[in-house]
C-alpha atoms as a PDB file:
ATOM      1  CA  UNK A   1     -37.301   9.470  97.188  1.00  0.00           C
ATOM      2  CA  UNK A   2     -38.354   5.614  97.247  1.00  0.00           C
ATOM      3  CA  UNK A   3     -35.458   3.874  98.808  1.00  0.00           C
ATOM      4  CA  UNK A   4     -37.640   0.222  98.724  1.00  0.00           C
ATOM      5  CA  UNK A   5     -39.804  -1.047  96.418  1.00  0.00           C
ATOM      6  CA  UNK A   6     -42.180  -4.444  96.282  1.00  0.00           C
ATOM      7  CA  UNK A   7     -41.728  -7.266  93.807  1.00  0.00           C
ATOM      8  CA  UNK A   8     -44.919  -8.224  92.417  1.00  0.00           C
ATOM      9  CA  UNK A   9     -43.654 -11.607  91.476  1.00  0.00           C
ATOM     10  CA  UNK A  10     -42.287 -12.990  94.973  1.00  0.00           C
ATOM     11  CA  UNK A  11     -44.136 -10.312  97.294  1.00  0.00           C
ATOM     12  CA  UNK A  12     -40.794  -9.275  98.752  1.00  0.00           C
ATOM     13  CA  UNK A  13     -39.921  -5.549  99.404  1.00  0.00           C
ATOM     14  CA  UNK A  14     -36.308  -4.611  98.524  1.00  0.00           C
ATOM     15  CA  UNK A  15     -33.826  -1.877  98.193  1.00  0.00           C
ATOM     16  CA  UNK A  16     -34.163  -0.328  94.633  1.00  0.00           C
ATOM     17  CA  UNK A  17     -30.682  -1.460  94.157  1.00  0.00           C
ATOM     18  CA  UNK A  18     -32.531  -5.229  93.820  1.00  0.00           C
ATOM     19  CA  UNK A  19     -34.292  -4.060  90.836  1.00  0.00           C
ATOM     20  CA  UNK A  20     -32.588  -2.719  87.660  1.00  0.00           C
ATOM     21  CA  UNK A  21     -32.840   0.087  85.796  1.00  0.00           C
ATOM     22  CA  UNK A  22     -35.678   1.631  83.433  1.00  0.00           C
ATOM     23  CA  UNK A  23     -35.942   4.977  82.129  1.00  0.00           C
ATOM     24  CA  UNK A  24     -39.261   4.377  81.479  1.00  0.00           C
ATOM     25  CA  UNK A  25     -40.517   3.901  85.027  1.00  0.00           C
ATOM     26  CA  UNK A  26     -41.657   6.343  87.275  1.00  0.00           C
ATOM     27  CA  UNK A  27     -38.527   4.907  90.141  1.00  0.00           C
ATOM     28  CA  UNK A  28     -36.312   4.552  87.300  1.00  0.00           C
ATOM     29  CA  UNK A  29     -36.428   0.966  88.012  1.00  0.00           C
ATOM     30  CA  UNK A  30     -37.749  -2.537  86.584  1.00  0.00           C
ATOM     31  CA  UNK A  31     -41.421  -3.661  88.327  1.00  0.00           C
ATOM     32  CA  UNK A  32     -39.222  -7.077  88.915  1.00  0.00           C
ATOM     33  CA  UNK A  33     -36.246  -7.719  91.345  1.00  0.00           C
ATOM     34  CA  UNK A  34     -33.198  -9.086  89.707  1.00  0.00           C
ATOM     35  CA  UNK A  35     -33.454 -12.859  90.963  1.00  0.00           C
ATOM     36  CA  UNK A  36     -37.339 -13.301  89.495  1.00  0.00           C
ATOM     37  CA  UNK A  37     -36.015 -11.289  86.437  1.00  0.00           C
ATOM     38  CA  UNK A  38     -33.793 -14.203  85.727  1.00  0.00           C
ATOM     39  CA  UNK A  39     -36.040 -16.961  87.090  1.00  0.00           C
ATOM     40  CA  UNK A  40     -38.643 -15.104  84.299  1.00  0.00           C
ATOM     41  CA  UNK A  41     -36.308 -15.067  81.178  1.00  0.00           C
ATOM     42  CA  UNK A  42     -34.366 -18.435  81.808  1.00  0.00           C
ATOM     43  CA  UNK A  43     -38.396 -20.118  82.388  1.00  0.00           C
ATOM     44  CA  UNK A  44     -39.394 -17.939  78.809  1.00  0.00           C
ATOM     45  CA  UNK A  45     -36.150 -19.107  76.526  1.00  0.00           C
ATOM     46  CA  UNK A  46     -36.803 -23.142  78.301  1.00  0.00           C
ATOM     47  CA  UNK A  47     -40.102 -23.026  76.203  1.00  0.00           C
ATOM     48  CA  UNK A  48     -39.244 -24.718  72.888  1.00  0.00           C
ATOM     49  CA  UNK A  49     -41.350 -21.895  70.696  1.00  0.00           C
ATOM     50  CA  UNK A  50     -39.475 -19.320  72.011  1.00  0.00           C
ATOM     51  CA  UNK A  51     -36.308 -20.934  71.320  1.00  0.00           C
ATOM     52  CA  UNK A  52     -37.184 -21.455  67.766  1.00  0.00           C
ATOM     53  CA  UNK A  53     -38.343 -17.379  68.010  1.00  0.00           C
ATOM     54  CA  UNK A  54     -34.978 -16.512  69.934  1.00  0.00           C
ATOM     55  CA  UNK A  55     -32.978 -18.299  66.753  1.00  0.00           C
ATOM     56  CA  UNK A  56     -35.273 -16.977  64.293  1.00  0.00           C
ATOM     57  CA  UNK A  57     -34.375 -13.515  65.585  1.00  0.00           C
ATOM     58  CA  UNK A  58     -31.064 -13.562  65.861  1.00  0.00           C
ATOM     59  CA  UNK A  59     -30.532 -15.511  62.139  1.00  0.00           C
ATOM     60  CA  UNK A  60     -32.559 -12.124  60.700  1.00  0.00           C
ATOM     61  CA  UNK A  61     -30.478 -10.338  62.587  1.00  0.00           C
ATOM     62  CA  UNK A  62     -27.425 -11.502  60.967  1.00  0.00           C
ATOM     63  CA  UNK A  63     -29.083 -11.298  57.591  1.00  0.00           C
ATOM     64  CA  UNK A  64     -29.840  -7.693  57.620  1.00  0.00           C
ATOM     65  CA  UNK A  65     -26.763  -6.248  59.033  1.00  0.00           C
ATOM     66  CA  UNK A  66     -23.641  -9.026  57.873  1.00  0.00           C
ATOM     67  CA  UNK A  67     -20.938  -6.366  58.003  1.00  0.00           C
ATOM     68  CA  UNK A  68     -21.543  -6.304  61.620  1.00  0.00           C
ATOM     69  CA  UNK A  69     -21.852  -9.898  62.206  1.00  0.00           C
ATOM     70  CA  UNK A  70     -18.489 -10.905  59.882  1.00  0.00           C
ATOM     71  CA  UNK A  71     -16.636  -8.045  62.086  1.00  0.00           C
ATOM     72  CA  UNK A  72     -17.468  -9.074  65.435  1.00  0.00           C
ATOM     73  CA  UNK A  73     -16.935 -12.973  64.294  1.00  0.00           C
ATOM     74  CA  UNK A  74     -13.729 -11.696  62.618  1.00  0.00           C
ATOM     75  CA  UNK A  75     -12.631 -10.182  66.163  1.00  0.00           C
ATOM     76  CA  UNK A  76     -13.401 -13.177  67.536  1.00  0.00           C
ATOM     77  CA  UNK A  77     -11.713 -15.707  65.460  1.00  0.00           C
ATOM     78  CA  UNK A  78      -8.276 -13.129  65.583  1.00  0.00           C
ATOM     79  CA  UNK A  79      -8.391 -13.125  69.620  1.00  0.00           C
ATOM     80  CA  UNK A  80      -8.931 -16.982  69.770  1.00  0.00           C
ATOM     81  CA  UNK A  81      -5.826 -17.251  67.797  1.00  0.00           C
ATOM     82  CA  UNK A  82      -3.933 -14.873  70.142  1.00  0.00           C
ATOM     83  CA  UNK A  83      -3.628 -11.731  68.471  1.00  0.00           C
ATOM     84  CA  UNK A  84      -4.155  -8.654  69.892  1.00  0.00           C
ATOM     85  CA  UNK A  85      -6.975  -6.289  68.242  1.00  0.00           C
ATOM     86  CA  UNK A  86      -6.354  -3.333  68.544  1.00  0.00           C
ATOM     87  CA  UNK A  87     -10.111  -1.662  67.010  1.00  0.00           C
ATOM     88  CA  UNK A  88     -13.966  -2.202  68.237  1.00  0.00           C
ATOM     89  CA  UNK A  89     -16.144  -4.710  66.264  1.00  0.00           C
ATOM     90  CA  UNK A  90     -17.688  -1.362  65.106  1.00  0.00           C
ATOM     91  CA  UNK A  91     -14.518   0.591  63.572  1.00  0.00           C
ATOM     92  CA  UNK A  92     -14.048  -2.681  61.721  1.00  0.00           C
ATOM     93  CA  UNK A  93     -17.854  -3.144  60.316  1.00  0.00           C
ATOM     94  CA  UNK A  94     -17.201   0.688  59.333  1.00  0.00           C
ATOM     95  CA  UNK A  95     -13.764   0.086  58.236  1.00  0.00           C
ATOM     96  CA  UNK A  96     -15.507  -2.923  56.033  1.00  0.00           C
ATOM     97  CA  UNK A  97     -18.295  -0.469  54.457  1.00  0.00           C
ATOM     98  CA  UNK A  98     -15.953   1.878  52.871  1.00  0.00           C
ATOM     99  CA  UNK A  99     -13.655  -0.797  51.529  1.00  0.00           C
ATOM    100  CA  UNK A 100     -15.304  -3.730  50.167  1.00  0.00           C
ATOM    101  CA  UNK A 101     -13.206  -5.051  47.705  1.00  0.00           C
ATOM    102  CA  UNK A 102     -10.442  -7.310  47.938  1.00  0.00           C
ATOM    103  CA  UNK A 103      -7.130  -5.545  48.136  1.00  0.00           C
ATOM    104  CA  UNK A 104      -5.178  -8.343  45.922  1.00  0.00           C
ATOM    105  CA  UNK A 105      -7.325  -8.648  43.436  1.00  0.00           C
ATOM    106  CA  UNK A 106     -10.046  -5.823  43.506  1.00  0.00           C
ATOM    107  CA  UNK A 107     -13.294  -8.148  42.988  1.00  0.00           C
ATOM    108  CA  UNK A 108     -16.282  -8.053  45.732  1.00  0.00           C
ATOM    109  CA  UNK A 109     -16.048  -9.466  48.877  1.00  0.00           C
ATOM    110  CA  UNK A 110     -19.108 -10.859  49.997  1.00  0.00           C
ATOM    111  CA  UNK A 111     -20.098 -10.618  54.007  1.00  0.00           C
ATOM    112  CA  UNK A 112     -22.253 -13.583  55.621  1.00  0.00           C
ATOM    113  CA  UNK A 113     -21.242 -15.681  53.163  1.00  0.00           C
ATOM    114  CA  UNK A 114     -19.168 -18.005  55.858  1.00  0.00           C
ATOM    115  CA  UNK A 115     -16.167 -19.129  56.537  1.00  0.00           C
ATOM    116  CA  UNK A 116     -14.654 -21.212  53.268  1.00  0.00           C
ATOM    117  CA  UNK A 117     -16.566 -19.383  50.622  1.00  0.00           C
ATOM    118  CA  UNK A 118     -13.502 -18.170  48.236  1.00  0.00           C
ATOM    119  CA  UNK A 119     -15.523 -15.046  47.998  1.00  0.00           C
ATOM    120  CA  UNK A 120     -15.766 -14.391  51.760  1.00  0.00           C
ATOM    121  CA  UNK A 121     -14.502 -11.851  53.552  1.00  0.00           C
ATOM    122  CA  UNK A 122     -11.552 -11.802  55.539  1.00  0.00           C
ATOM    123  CA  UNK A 123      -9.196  -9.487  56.525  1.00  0.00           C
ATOM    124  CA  UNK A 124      -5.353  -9.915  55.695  1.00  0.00           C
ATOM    125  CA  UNK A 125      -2.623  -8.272  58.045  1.00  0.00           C
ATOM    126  CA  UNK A 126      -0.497  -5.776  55.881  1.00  0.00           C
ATOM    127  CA  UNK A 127       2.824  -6.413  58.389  1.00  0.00           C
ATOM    128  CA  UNK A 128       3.093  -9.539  60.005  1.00  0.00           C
ATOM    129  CA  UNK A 129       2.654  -8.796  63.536  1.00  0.00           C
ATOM    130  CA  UNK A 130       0.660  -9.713  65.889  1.00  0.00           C
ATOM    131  CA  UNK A 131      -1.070  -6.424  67.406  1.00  0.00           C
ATOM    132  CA  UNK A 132      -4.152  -5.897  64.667  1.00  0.00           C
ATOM    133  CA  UNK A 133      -4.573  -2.014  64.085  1.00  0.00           C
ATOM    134  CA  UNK A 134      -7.054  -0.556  61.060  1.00  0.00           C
ATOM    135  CA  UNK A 135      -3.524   0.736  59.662  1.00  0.00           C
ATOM    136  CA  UNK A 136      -2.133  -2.861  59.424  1.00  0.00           C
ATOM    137  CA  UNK A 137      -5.243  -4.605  57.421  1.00  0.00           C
ATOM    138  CA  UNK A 138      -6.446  -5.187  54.233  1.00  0.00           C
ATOM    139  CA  UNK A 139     -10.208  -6.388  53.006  1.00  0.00           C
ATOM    140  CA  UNK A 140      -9.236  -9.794  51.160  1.00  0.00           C
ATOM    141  CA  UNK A 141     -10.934 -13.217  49.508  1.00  0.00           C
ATOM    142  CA  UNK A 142     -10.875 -15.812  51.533  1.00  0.00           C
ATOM    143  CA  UNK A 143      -9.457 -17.650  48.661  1.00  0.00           C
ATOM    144  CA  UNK A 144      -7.098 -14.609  48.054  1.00  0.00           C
ATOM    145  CA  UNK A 145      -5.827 -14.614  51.582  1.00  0.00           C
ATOM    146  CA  UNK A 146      -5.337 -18.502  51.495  1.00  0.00           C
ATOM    147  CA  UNK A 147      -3.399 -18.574  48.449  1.00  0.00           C
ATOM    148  CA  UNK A 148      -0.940 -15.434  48.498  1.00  0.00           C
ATOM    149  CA  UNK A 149       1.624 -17.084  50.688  1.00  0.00           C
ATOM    150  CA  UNK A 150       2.442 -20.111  48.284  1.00  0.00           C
ATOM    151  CA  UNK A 151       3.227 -18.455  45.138  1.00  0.00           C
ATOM    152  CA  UNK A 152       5.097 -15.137  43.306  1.00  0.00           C
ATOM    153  CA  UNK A 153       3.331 -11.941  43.227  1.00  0.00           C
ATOM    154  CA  UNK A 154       2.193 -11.983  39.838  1.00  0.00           C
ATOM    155  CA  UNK A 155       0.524 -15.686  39.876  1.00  0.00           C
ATOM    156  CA  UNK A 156      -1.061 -14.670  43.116  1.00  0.00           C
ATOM    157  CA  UNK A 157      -2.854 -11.731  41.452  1.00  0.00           C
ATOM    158  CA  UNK A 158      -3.897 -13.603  37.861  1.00  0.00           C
ATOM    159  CA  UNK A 159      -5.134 -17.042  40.501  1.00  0.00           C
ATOM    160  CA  UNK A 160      -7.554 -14.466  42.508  1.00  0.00           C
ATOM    161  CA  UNK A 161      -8.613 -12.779  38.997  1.00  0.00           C
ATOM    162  CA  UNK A 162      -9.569 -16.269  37.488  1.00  0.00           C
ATOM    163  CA  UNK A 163     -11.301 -17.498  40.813  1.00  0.00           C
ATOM    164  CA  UNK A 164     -13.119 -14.342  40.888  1.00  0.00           C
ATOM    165  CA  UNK A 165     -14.369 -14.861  37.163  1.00  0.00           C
ATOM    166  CA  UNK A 166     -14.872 -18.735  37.806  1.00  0.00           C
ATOM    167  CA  UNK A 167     -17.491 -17.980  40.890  1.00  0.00           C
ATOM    168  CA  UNK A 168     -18.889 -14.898  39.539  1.00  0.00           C
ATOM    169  CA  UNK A 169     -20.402 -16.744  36.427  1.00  0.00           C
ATOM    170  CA  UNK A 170     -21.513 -19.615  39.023  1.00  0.00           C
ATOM    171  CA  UNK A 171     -23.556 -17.621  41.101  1.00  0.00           C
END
């Protein structure tokens, strides 16, 4: 078996462990070592147009699959402010697609709709602790979320229900 292999790009000949890996190759490995690898992709995203086509991308991305994107950013935002998650990104974006309504007041949640929306989702912890599990969250408004602390129960539920109504014959 090959043990060294030649970099087109800087004409240097280097143990296959320089190179990474590609199933589609014949050595299993990339035509380019590592370092001009890099040098390649940091010169291609410097170009302004492929920028614009990196952003592009990635904004589609988000569009088509916003349960994923609102669960990893919902990860995110929960470890920044110290709690401990205790599910993948993914258990949460399939956690999301079986439960999409808000648990307080049972309208729609809407994903990708960012953060402040009073539609948005969010996810509201069931127990106040600080270790997430699946077990210990609820789908919820953002508006829902925000406002169930400050009142009784019973306002709570009719607020959410009129907020609903109110942006539901906005949209």
């Amino acid at each position: 078996m090959v043990q060294n292999k030649l970099c087109p790009r800087c004409k240097r000949v280097l143990p296959l462990e320089e190179f990474t890996f590609d199933k589609r190759t014949k050595t299993g490995r990339t035509s380019f070592c590592k370092k001009c690898n890099s040098k390649m992709h940091k010169e291609w995203y410097a170009k302004p147009q492929n920028k614009k086509w990196n952003y592009d991308r990635s904004q589609k991305w988000k569009q088509e699959h916003p349960i994923v994107e609102w669960a990893s950013d919902i990860i995110q935002s929960h470890k920044a402010s110290g709690y401990k998650i205790k599910f993948s990104a993914r258990a949460l974006s399939d956690f999301a697609t079986n439960n999409q309504s808000c648990w307080l007041c049972g309208g729609a949640v809407i994903f990708g709709a960012g953060r402040g929306n009073p539609l948005s989702a969010t996810i509201d912890r069931i127990f106040n602790e600080e270790i997430l599990t699946l077990a210990n969250i609820n789908l919820a408004h953002f508006a829902c979320n925000a406002g169930k602390s400050n009142s009784s129960l019973q306002e709570f539920v009719q607020r959410c229900k009129d907020t609903v109504t109110l942006h539901q014959n906005a949209a």
